[in-house]
PDB file of N, CA and C in Angstrom:
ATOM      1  N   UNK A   1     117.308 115.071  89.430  1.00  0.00           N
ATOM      2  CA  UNK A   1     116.382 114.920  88.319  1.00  0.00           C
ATOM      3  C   UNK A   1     115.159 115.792  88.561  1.00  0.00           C
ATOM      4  N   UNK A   2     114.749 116.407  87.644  1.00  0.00           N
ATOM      5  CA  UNK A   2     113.465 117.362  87.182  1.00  0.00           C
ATOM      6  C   UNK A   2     112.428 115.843  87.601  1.00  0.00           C
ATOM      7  N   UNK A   3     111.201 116.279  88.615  1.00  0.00           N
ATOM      8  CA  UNK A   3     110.424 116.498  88.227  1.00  0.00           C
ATOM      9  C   UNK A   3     108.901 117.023  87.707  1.00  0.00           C
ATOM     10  N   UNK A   4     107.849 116.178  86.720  1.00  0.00           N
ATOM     11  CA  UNK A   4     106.940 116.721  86.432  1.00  0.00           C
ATOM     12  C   UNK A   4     105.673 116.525  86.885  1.00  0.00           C
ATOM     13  N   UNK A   5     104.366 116.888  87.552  1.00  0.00           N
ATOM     14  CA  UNK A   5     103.677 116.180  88.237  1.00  0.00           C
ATOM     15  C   UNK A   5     102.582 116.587  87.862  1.00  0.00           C
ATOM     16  N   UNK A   6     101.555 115.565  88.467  1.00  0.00           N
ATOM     17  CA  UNK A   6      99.733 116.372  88.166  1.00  0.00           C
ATOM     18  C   UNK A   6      99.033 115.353  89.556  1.00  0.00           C
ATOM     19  N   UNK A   7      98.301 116.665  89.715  1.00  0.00           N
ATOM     20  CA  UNK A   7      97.952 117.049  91.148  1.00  0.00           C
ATOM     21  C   UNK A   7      96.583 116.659  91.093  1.00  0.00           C
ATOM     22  N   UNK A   8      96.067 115.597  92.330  1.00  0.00           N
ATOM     23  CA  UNK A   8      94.491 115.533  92.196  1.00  0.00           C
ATOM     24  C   UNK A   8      93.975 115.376  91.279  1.00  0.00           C
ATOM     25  N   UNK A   9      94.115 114.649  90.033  1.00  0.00           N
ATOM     26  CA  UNK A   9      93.544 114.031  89.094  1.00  0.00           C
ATOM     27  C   UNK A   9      92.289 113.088  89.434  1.00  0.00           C
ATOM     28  N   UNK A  10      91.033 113.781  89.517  1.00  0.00           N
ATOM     29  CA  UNK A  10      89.757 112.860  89.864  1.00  0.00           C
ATOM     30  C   UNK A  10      89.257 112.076  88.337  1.00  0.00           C
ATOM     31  N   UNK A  11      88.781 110.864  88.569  1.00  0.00           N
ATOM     32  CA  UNK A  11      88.593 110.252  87.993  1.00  0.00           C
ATOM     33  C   UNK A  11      87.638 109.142  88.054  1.00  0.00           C
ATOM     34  N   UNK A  12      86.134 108.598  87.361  1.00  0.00           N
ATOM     35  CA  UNK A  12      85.433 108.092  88.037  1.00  0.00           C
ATOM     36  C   UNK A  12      85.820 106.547  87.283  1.00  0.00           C
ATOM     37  N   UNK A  13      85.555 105.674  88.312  1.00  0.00           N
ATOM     38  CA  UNK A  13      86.164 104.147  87.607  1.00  0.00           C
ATOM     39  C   UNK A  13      85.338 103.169  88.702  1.00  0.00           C
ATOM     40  N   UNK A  14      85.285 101.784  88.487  1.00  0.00           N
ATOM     41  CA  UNK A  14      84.971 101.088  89.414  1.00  0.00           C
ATOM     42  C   UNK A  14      86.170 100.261  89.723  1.00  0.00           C
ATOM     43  N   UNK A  15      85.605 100.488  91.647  1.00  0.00           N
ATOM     44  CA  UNK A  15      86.825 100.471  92.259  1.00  0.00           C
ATOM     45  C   UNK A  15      86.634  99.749  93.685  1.00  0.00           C
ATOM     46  N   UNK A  16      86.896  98.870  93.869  1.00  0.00           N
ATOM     47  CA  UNK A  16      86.386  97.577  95.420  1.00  0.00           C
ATOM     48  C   UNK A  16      86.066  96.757  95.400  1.00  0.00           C
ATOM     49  N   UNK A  17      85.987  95.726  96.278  1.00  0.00           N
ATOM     50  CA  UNK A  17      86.053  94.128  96.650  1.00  0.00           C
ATOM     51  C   UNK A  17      84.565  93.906  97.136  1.00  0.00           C
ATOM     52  N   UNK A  18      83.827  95.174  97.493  1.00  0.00           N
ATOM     53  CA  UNK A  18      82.209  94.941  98.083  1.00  0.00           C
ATOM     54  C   UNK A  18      81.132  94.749  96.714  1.00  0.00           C
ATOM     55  N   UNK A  19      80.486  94.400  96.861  1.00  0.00           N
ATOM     56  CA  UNK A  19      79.354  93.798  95.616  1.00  0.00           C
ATOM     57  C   UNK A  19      79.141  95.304  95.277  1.00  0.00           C
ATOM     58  N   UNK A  20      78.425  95.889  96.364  1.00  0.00           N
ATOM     59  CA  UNK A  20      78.439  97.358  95.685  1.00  0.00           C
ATOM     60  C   UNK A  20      78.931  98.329  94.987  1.00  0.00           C
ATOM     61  N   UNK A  21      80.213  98.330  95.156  1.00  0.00           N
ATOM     62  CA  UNK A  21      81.702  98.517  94.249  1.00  0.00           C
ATOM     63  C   UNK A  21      81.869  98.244  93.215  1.00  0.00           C
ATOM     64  N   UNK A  22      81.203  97.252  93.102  1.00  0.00           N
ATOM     65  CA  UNK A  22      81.266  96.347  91.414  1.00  0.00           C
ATOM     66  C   UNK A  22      80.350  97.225  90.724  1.00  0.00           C
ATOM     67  N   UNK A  23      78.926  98.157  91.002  1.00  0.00           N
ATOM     68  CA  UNK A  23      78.312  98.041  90.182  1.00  0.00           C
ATOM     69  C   UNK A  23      78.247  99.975  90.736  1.00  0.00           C
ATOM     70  N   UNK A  24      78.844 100.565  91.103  1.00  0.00           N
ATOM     71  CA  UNK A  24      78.640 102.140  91.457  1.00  0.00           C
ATOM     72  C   UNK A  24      80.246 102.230  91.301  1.00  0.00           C
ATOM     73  N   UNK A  25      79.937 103.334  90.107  1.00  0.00           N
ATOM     74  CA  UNK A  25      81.221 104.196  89.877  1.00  0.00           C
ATOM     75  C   UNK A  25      81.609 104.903  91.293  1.00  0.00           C
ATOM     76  N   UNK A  26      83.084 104.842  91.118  1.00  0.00           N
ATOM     77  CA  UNK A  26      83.655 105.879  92.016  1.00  0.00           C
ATOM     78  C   UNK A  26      84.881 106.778  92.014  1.00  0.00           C
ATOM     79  N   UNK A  27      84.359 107.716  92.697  1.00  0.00           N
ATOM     80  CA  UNK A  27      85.825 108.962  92.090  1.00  0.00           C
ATOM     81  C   UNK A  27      87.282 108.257  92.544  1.00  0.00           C
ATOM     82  N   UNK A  28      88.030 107.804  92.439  1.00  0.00           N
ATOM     83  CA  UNK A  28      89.470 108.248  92.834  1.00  0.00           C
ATOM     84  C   UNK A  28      90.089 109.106  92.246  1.00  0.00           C
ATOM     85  N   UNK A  29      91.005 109.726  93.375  1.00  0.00           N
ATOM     86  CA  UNK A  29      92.296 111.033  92.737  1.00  0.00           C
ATOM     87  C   UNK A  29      93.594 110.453  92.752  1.00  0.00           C
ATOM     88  N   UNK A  30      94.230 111.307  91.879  1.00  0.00           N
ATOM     89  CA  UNK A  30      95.801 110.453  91.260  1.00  0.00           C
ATOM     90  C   UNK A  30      96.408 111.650  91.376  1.00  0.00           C
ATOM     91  N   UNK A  31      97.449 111.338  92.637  1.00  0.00           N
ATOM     92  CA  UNK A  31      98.442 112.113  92.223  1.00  0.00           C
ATOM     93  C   UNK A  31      99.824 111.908  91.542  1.00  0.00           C
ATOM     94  N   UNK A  32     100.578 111.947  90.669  1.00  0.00           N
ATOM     95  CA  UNK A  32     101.603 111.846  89.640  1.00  0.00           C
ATOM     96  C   UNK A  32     102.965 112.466  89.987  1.00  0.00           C
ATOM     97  N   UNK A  33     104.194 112.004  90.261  1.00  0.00           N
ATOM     98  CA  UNK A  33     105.377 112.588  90.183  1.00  0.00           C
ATOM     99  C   UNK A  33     105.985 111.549  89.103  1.00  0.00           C
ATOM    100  N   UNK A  34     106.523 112.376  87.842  1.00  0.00           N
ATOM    101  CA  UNK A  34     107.569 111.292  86.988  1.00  0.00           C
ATOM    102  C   UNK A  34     109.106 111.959  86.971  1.00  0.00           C
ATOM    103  N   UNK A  35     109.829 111.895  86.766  1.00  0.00           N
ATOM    104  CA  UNK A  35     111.263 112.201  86.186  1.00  0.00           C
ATOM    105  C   UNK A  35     111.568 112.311  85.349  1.00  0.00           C
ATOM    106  N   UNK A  36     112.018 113.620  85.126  1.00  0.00           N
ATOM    107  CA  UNK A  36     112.435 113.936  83.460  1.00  0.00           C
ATOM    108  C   UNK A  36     113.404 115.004  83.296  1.00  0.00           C
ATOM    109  N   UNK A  37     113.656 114.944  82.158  1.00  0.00           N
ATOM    110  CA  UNK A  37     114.821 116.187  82.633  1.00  0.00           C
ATOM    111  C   UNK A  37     114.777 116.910  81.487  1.00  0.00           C
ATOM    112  N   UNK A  38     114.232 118.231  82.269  1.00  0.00           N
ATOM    113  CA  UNK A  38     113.674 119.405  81.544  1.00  0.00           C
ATOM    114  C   UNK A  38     114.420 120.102  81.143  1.00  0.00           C
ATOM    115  N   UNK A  39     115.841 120.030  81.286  1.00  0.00           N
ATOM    116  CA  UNK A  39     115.995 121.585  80.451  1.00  0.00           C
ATOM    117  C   UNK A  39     116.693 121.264  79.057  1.00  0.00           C
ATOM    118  N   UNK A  40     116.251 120.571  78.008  1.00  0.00           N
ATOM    119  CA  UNK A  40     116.158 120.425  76.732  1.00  0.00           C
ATOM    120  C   UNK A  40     114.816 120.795  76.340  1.00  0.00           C
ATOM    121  N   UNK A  41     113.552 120.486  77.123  1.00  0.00           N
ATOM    122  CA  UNK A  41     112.761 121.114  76.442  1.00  0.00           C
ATOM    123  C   UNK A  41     112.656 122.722  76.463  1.00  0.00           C
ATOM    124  N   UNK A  42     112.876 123.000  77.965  1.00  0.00           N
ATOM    125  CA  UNK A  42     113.200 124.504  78.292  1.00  0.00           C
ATOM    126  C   UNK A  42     114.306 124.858  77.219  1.00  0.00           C
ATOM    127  N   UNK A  43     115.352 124.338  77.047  1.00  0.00           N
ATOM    128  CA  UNK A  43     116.772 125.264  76.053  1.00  0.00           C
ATOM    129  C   UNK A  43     115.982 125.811  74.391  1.00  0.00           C
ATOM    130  N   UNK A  44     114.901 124.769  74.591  1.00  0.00           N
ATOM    131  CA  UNK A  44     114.741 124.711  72.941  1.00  0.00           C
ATOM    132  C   UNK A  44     113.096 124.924  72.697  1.00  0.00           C
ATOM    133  N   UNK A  45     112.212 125.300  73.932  1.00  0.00           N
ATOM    134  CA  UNK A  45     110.882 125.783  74.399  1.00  0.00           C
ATOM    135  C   UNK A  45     110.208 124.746  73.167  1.00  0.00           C
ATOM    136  N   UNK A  46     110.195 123.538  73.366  1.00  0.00           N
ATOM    137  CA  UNK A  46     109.663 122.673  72.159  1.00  0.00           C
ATOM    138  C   UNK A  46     108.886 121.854  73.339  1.00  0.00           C
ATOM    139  N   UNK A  47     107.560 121.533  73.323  1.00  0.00           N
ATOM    140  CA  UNK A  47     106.702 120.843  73.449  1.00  0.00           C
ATOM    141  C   UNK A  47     107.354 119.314  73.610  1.00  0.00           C
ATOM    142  N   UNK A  48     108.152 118.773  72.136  1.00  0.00           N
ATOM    143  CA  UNK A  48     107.907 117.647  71.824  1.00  0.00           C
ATOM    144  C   UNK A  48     109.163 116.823  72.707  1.00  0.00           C
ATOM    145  N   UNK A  49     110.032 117.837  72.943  1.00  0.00           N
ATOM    146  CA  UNK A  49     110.970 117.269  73.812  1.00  0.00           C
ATOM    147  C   UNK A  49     110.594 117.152  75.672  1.00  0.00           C
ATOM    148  N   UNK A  50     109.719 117.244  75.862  1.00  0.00           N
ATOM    149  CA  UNK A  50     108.893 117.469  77.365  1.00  0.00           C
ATOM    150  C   UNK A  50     108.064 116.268  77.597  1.00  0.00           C
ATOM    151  N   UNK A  51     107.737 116.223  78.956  1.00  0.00           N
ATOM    152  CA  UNK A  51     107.364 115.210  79.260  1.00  0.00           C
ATOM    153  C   UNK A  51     105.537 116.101  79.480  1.00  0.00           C
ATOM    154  N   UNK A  52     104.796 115.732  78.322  1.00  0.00           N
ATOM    155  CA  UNK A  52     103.353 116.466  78.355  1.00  0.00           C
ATOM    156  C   UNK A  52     102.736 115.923  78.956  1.00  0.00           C
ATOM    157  N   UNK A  53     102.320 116.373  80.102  1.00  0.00           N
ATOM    158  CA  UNK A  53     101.476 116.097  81.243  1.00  0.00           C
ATOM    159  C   UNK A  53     100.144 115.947  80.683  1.00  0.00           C
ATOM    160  N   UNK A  54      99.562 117.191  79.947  1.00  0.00           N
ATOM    161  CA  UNK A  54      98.104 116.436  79.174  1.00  0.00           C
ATOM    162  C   UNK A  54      97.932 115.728  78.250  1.00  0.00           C
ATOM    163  N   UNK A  55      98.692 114.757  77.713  1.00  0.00           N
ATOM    164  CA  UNK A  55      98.979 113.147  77.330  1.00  0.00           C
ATOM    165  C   UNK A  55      99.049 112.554  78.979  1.00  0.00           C
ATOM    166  N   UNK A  56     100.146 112.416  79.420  1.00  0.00           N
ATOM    167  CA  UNK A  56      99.984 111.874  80.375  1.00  0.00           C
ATOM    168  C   UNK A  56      98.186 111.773  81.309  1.00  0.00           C
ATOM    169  N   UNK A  57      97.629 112.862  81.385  1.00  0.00           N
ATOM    170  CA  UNK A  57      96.594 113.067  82.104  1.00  0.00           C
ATOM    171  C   UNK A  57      95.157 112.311  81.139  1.00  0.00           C
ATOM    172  N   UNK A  58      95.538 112.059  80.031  1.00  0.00           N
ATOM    173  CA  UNK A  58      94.833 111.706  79.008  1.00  0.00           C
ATOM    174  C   UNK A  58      94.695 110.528  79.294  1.00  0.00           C
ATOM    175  N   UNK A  59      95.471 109.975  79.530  1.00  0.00           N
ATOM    176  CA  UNK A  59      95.646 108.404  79.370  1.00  0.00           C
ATOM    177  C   UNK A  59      95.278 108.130  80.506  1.00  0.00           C
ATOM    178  N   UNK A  60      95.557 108.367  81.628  1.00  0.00           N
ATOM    179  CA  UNK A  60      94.944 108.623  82.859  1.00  0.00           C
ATOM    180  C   UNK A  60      93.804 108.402  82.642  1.00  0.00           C
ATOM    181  N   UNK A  61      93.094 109.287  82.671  1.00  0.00           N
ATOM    182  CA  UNK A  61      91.432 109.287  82.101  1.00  0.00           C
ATOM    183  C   UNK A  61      90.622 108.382  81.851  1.00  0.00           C
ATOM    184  N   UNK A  62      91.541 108.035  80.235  1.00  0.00           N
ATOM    185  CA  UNK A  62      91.293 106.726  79.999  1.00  0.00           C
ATOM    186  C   UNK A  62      91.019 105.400  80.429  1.00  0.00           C
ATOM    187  N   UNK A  63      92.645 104.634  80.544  1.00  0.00           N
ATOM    188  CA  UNK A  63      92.777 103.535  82.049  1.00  0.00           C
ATOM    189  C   UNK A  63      92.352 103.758  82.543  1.00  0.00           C
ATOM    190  N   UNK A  64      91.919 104.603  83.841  1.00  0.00           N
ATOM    191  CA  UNK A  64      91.103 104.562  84.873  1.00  0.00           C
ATOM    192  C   UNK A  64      89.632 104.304  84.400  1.00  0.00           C
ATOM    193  N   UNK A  65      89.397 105.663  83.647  1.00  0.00           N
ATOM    194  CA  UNK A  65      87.616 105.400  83.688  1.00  0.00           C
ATOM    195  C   UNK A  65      87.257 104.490  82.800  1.00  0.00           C
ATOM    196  N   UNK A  66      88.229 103.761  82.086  1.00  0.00           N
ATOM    197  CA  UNK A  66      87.737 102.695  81.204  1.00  0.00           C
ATOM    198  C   UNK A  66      87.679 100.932  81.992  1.00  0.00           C
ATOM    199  N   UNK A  67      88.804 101.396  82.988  1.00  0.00           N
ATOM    200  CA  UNK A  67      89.041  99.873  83.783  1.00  0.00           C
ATOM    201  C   UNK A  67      87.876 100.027  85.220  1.00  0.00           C
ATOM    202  N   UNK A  68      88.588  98.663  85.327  1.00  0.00           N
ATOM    203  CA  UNK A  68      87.467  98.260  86.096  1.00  0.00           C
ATOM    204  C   UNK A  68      88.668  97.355  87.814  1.00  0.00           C
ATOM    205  N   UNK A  69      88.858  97.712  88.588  1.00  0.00           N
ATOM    206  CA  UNK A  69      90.258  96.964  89.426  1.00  0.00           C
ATOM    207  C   UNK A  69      89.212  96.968  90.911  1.00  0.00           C
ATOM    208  N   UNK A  70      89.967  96.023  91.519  1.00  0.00           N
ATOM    209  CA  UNK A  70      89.425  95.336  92.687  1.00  0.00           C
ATOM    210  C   UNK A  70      90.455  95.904  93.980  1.00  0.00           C
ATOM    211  N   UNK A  71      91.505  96.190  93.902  1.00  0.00           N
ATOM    212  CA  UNK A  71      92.233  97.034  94.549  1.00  0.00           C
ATOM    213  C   UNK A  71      92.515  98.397  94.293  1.00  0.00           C
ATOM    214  N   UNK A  72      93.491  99.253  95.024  1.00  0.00           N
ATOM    215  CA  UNK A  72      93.791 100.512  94.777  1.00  0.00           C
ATOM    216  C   UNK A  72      95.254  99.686  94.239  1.00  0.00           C
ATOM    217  N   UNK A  73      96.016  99.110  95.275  1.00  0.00           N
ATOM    218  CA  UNK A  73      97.252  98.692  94.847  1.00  0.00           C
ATOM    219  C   UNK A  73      97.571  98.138  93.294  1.00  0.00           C
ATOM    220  N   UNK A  74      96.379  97.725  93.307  1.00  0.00           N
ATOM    221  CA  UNK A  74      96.632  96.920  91.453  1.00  0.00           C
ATOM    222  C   UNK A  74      96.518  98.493  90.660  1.00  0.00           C
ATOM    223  N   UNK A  75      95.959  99.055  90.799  1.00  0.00           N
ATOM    224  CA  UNK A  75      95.519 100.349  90.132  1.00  0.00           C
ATOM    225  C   UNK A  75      96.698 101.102  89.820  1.00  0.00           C
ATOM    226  N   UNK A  76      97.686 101.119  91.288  1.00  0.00           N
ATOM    227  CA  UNK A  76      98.677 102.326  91.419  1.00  0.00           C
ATOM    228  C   UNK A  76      99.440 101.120  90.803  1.00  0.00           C
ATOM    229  N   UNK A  77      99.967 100.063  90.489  1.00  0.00           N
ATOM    230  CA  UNK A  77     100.990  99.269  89.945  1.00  0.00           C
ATOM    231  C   UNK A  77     100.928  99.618  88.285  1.00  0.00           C
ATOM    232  N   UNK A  78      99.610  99.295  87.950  1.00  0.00           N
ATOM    233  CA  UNK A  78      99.854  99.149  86.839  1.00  0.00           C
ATOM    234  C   UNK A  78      99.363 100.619  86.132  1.00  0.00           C
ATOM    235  N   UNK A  79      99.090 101.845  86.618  1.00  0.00           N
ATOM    236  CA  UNK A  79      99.277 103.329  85.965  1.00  0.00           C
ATOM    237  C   UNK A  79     101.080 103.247  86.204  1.00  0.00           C
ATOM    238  N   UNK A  80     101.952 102.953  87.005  1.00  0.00           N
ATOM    239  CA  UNK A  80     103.480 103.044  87.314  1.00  0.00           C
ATOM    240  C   UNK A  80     103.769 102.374  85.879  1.00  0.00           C
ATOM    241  N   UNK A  81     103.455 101.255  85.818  1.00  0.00           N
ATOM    242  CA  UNK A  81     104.011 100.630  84.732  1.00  0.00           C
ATOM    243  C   UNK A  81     103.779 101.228  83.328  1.00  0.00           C
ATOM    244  N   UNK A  82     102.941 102.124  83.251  1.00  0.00           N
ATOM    245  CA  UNK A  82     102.395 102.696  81.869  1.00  0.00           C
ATOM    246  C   UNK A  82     103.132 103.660  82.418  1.00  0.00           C
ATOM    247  N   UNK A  83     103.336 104.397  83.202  1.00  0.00           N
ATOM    248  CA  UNK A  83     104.083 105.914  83.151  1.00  0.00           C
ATOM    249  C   UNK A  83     105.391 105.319  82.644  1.00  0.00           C
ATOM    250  N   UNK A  84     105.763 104.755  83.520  1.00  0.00           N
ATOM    251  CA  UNK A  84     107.444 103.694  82.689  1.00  0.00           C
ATOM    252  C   UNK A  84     107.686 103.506  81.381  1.00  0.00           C
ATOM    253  N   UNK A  85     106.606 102.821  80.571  1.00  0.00           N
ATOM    254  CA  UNK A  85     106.582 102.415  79.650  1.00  0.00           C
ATOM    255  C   UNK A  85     106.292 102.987  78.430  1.00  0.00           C
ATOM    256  N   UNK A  86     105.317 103.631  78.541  1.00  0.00           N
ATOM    257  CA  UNK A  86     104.893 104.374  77.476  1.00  0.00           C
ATOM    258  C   UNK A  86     105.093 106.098  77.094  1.00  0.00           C
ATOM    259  N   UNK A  87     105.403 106.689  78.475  1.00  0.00           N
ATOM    260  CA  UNK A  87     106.142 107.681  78.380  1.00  0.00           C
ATOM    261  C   UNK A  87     107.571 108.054  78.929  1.00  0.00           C
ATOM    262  N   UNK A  88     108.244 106.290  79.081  1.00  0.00           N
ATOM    263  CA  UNK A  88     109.747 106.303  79.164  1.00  0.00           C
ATOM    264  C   UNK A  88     110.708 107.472  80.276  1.00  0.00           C
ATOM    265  N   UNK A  89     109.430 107.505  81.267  1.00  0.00           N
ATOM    266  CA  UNK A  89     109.876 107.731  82.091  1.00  0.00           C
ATOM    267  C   UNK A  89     110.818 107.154  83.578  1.00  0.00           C
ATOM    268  N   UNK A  90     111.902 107.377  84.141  1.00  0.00           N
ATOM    269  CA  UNK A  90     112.887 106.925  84.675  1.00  0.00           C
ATOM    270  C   UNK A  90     112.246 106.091  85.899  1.00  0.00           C
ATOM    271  N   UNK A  91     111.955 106.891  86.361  1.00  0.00           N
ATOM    272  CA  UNK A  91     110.978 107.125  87.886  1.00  0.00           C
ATOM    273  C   UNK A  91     109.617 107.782  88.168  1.00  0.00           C
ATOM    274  N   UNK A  92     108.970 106.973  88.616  1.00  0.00           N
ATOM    275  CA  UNK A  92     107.315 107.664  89.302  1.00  0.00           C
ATOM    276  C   UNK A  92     106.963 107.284  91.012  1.00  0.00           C
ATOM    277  N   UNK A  93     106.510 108.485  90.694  1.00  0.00           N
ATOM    278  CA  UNK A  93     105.567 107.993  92.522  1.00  0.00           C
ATOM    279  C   UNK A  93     104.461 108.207  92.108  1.00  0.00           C
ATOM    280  N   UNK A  94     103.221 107.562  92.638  1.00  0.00           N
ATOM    281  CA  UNK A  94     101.750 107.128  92.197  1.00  0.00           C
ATOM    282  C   UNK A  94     101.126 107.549  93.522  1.00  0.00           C
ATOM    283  N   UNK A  95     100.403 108.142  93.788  1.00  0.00           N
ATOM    284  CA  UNK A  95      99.331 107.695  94.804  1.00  0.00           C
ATOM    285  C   UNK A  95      98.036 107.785  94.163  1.00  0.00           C
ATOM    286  N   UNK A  96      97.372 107.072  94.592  1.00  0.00           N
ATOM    287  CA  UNK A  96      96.043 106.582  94.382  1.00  0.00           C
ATOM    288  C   UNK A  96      95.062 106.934  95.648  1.00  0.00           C
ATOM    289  N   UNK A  97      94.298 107.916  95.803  1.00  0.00           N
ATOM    290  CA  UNK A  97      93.293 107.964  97.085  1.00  0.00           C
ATOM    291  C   UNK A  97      91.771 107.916  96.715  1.00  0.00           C
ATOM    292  N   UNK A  98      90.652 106.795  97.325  1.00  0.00           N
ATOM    293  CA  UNK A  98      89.430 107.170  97.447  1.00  0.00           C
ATOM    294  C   UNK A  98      88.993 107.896  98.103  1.00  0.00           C
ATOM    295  N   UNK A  99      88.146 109.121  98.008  1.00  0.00           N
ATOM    296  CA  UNK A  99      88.188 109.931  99.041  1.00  0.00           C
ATOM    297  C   UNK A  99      86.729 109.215  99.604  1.00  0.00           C
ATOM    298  N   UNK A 100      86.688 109.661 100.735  1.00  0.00           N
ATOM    299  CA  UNK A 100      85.320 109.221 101.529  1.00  0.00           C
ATOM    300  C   UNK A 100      85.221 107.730 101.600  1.00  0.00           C
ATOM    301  N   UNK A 101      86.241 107.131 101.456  1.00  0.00           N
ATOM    302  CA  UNK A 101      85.702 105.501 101.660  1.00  0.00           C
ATOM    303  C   UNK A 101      85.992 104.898 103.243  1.00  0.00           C
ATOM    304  N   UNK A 102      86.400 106.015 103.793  1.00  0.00           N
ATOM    305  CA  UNK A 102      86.157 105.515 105.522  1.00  0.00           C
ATOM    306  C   UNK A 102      85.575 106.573 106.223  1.00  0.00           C
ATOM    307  N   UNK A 103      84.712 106.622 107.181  1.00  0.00           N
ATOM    308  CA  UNK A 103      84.063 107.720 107.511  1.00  0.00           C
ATOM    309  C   UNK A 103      85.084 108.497 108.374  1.00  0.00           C
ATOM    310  N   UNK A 104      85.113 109.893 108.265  1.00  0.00           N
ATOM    311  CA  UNK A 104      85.491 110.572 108.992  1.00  0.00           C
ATOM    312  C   UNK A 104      87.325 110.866 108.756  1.00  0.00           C
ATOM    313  N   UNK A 105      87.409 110.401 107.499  1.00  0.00           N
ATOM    314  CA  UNK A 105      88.661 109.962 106.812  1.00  0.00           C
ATOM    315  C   UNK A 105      88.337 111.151 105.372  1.00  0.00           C
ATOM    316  N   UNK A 106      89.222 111.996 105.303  1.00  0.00           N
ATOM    317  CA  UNK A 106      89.372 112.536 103.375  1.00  0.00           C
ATOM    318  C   UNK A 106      89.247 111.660 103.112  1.00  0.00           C
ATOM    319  N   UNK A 107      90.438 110.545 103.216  1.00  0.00           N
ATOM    320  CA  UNK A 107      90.861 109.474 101.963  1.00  0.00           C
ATOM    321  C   UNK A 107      91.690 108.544 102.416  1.00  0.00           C
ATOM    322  N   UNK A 108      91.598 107.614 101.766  1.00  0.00           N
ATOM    323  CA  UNK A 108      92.165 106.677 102.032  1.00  0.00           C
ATOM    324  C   UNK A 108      93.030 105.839 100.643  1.00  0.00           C
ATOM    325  N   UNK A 109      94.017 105.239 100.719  1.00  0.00           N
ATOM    326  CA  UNK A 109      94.765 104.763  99.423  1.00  0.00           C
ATOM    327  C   UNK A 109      96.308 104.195  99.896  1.00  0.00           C
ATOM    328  N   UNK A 110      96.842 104.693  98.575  1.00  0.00           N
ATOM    329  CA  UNK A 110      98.078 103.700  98.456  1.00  0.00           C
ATOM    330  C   UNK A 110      99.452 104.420  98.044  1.00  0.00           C
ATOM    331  N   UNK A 111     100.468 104.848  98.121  1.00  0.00           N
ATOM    332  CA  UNK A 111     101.493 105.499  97.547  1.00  0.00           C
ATOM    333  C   UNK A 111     102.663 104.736  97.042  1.00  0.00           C
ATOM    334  N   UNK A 112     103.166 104.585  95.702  1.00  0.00           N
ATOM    335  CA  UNK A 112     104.466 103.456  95.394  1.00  0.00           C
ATOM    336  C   UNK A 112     105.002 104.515  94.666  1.00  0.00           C
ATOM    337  N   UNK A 113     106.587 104.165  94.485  1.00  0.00           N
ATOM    338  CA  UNK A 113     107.692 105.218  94.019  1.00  0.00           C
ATOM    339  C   UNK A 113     108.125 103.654  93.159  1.00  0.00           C
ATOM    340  N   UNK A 114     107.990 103.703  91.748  1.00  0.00           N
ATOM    341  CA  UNK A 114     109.039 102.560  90.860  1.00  0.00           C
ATOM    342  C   UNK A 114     110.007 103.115  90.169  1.00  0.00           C
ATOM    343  N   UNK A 115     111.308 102.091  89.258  1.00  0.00           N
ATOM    344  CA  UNK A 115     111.986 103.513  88.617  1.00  0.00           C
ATOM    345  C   UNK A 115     113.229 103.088  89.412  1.00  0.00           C
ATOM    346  N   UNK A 116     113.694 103.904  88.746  1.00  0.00           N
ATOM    347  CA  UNK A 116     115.469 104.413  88.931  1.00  0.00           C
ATOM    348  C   UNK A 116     115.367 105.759  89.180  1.00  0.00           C
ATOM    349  N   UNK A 117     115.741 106.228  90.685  1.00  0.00           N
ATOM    350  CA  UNK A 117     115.992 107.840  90.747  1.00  0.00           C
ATOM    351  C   UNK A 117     117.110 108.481  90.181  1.00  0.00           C
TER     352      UNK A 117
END
């Protein structure tokens, strides 16, 4: 299976279990693998048959900088479940990283693969 991905998707949202967390935005990055199978949109160079990553990245955007989550894990569950669902995709892998939230660390986070490969 094809697939389609988006790389380092920063995004500012509130994000942690510390009081401070609650009330200071913070960047996390998303990285995206879904499953799709491209060569109908390739045979027929049509947009509408493709799996559009800037929809996908849109919505992204959205959910994230609109929500508000106390884990990373709840975060990466339920963007999986919207990649599933709403763009009927087979399979995803999610990672979710805060960068700088341990010192001396890029990042720190979570990686889940849901789906049928």
């Amino acid at each position: 299976m094809d697939r389609v991905f988006v790389r380092a998707l920063r995004i500012e949202t509130v994000i942690g279990i510390y009081a401070w967390e609650r009330v200071t935005r913070q960047v996390v990055e998303l990285d995206l693998e879904m499953a799709w199978d491209n060569r109908p949109p390739a045979a027929k160079d049509d947009i509408t048959l493709a799996l559009d990553y800037e929809k996908v990245a849109n919505r992204m955007k959205q959910f994230v900088g609109d929500g508000e989550f106390m884990l990373v894990e709840t975060m990466a569950e339920e963007i999986a479940a919207i990649l599933l669902g709403e763009f009927q995709t087979p399979w995803v892998r999610v990672r979710v990283t805060k960068p700088g939230a341990i010192e001396g660390a890029a990042g720190v986070g979570v990686q889940i693969e849901r789906g049928v490969r």
